[in-house]
Protein backbone atom coordinates (compact mmCIF):
# COMPACT_ATOMS: atom_id res chain seq x y z
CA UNK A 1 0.00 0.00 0.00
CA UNK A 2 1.38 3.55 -0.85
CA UNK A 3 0.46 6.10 1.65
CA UNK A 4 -1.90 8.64 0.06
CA UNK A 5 0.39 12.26 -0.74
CA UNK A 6 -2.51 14.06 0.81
CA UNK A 7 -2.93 12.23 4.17
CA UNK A 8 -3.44 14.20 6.95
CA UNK A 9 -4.02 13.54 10.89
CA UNK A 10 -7.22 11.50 11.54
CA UNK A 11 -8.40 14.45 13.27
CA UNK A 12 -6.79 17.51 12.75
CA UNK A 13 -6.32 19.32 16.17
CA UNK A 14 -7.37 22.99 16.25
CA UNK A 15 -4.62 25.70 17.91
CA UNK A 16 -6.57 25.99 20.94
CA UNK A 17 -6.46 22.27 21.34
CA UNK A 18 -2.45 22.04 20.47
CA UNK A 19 -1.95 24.60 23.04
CA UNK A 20 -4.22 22.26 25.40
CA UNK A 21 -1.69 19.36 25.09
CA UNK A 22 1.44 21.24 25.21
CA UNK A 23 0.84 22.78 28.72
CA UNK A 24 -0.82 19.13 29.79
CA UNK A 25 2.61 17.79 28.65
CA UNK A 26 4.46 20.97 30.65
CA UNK A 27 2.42 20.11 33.63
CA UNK A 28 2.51 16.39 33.69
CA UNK A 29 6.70 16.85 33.70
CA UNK A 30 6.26 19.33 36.48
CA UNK A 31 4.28 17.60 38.73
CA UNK A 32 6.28 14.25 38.40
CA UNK A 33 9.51 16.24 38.86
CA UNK A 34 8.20 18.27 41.95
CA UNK A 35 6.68 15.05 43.77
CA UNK A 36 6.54 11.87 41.70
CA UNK A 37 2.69 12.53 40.93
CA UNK A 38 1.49 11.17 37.64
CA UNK A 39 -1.59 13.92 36.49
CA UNK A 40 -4.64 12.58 34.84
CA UNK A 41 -5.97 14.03 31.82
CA UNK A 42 -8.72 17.30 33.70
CA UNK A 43 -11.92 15.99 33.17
CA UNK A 44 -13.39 19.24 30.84
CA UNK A 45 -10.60 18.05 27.98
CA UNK A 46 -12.39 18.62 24.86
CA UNK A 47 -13.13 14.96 23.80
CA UNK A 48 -11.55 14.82 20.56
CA UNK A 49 -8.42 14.79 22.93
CA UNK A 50 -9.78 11.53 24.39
CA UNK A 51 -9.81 9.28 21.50
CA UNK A 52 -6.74 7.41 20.80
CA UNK A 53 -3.78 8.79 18.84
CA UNK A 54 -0.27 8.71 18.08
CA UNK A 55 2.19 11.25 19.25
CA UNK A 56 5.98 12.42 20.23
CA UNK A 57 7.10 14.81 22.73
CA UNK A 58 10.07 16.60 22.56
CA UNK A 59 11.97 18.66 24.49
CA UNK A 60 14.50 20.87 23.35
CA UNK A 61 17.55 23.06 25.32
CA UNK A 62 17.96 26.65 24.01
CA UNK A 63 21.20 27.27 26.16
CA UNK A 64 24.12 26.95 26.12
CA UNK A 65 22.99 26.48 22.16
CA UNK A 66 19.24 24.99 20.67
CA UNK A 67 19.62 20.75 20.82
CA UNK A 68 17.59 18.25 21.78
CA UNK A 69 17.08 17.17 25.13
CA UNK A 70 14.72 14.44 24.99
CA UNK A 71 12.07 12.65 22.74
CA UNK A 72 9.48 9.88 23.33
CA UNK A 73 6.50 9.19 22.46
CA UNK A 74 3.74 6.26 21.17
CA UNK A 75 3.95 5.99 16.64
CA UNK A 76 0.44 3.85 16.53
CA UNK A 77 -2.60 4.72 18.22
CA UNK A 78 -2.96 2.66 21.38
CA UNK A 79 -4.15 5.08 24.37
CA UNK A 80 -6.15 8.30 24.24
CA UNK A 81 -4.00 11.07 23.22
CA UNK A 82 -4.51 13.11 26.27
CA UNK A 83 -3.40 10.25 28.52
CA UNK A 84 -0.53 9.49 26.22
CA UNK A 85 0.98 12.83 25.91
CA UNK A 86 1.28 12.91 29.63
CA UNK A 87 3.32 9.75 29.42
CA UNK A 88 5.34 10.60 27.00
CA UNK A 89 5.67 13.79 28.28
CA UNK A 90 7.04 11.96 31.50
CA UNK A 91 9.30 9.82 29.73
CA UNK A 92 11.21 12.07 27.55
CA UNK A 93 12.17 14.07 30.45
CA UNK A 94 12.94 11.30 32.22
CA UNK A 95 13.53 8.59 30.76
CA UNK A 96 15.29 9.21 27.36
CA UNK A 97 18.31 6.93 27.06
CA UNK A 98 20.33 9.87 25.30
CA UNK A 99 20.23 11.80 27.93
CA UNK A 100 19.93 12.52 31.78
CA UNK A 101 17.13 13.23 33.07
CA UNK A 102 15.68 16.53 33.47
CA UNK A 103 15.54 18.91 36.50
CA UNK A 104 12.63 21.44 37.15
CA UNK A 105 14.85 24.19 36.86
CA UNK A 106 16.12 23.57 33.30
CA UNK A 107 12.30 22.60 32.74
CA UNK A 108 10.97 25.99 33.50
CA UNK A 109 14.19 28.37 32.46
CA UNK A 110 15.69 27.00 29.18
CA UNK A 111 13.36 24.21 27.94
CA UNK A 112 10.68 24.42 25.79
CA UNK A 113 8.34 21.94 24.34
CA UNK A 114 7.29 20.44 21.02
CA UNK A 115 4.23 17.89 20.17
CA UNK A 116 3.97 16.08 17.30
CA UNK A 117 0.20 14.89 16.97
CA UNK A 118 0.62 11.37 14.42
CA UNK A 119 -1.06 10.17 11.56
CA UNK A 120 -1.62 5.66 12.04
CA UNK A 121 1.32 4.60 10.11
CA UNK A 122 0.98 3.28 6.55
CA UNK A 123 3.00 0.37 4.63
CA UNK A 124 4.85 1.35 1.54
CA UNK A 125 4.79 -0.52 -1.51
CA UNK A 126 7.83 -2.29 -1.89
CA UNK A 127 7.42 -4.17 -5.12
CA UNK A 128 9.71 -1.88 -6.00
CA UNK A 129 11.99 -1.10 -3.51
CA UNK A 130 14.16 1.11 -6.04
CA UNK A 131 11.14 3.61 -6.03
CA UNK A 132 10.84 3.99 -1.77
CA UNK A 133 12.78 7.25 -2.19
CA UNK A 134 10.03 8.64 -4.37
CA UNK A 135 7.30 7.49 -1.81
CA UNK A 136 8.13 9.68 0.61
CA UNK A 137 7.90 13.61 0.70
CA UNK A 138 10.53 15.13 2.80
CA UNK A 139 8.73 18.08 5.30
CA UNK A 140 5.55 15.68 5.23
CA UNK A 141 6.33 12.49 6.13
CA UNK A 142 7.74 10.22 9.17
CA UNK A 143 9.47 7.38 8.71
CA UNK A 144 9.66 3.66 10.39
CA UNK A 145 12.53 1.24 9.25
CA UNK A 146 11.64 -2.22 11.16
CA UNK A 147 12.70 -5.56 10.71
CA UNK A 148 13.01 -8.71 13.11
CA UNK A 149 14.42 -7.14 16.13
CA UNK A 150 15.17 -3.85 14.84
CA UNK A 151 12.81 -0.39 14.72
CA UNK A 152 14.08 3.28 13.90
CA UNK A 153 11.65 6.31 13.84
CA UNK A 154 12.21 9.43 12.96
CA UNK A 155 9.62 12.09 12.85
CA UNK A 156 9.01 14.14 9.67
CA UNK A 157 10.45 17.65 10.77
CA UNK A 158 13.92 15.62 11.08
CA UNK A 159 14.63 15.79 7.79
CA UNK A 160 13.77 19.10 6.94
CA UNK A 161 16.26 20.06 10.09
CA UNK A 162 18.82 18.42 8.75
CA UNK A 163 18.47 19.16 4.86
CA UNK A 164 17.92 15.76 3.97
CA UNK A 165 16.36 14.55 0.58
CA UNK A 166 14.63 11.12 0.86
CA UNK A 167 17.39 8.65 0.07
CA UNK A 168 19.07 10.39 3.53
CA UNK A 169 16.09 10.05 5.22
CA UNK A 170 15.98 6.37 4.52
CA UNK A 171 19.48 5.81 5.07
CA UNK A 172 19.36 7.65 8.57
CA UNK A 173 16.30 5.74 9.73
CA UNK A 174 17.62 2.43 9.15
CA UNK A 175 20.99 4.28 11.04
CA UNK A 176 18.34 4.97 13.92
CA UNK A 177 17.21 1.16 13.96
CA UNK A 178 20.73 -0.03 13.82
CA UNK A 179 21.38 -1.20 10.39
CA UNK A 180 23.30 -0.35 7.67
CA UNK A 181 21.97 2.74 5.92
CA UNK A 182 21.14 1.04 2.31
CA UNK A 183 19.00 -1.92 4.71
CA UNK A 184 15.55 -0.24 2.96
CA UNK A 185 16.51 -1.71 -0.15
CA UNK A 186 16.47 -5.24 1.53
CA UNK A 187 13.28 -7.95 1.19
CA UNK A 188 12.34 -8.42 4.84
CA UNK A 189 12.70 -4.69 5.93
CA UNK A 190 9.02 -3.00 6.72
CA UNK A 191 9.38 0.82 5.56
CA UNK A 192 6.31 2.83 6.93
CA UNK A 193 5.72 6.66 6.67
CA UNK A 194 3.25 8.50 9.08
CA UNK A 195 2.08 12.29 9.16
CA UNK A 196 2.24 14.65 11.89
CA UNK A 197 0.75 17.88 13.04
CA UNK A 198 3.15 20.06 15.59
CA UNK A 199 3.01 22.38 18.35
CA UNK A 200 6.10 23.62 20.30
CA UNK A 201 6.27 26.35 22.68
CA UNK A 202 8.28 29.82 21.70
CA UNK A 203 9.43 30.15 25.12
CA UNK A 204 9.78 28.40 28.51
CA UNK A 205 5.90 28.03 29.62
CA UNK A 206 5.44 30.49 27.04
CA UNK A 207 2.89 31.22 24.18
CA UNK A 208 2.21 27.79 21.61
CA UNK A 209 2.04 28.18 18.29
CA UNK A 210 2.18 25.38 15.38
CA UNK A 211 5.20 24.60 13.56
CA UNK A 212 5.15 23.76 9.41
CA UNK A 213 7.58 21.43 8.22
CA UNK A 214 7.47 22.35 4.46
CA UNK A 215 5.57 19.94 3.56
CA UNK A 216 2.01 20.68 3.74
């Protein structure tokens, strides 16, 4: 199956509802840094917050210089999105491999936050596997490189970051899944792309705006 050019989220979130899951994400990380409390979703959350969804929070440093600090999140849609923004939330401050985890300080003085709101991931047709590079649009799509043992993801404003045409976005996924860079050419290795809608703060706790990737 080749994922339709024109996908878009199943339900396209409005501003005011971005904003909504951005400061849940803020508050879940400040609440289990304070005192170990996990927050629950408030119970006047709009409802199209409540059905389940796919997304990625990440949390990037803007001193000493802008980098990442931390990203996890859920690729298929398994829990409501409200509930699972405040776990990933959680777990890219604190439990991101990359890095150590963060303290409320850095939280509220030089982090701020970015949510990626997913699209279900789609197969790619790989009758073809010569033609992957031309299935997926660079600014619109995320990737998944998977075989037995093995999963990369990368989300689709990674590649417009880092000036990468499609061939290097295939080639660093399969990097991110820990296999050699040309593995999307091989029988046996699943290539999926996703979509994603994103919201990231301007400042620390500050105003929330959305952020285009170039490709939509």
């Amino acid at each position: 199956m080749t994922a339709p050019r024109d996908q878009v989220p199943e339900s396209n979130l409005t501003l005011e509802e971005g904003k909504i899951l951005v400061k849940l994400a803020r508050l879940a990380i400040s609440k289990y840094l304070e005192n170990n409390e996990i927050i629950k979703p408030p119970q006047d959350i709009p409802e199209k917050l409540l059905r389940k969804s796919g997304v990625f929070v990440t949390l990037n440093a803007l001193k000493p210089v802008h980098e990442l600090r931390g990203c996890i999140g859920f690729p298929y849609p398994s829990e409501a999105l409200a509930s699972a923004t405040i776990t990933a939330a959680i777990s890219a401050a604190t439990e991101d491999p990359r890095f150590k985890p963060v303290d409320l300080r850095e939280l509220k003085n030089f982090i701020v936050l970015e949510l990626t709101h997913l699209t279900e991931p789609q197969n790619l047709d790989t009758s073809d596997r010569r033609t992957l590079p031309k299935q997926v649009h660079v600014g619109q799509h995320g990737l998944i490189v998977s075989t037995k043992g093995a999963s990369g993801l990368l989300l689709p404003q990674v590649a417009t970051e880092w000036n990468w045409d499609s061939s290097e976005f295939l080639m660093n996924c399969c990097l991110k899944a820990g296999l050699p860079p040309d593995s999307w050419l091989l029988d046996g290795v699943e290539v999926k792309v996703f979509e994603g809608e994103i919201f990231e703060e301007v400042t620390p706790e500050g105003d929330v705006r959305r952020k285009s990737t170039g490709g939509i």
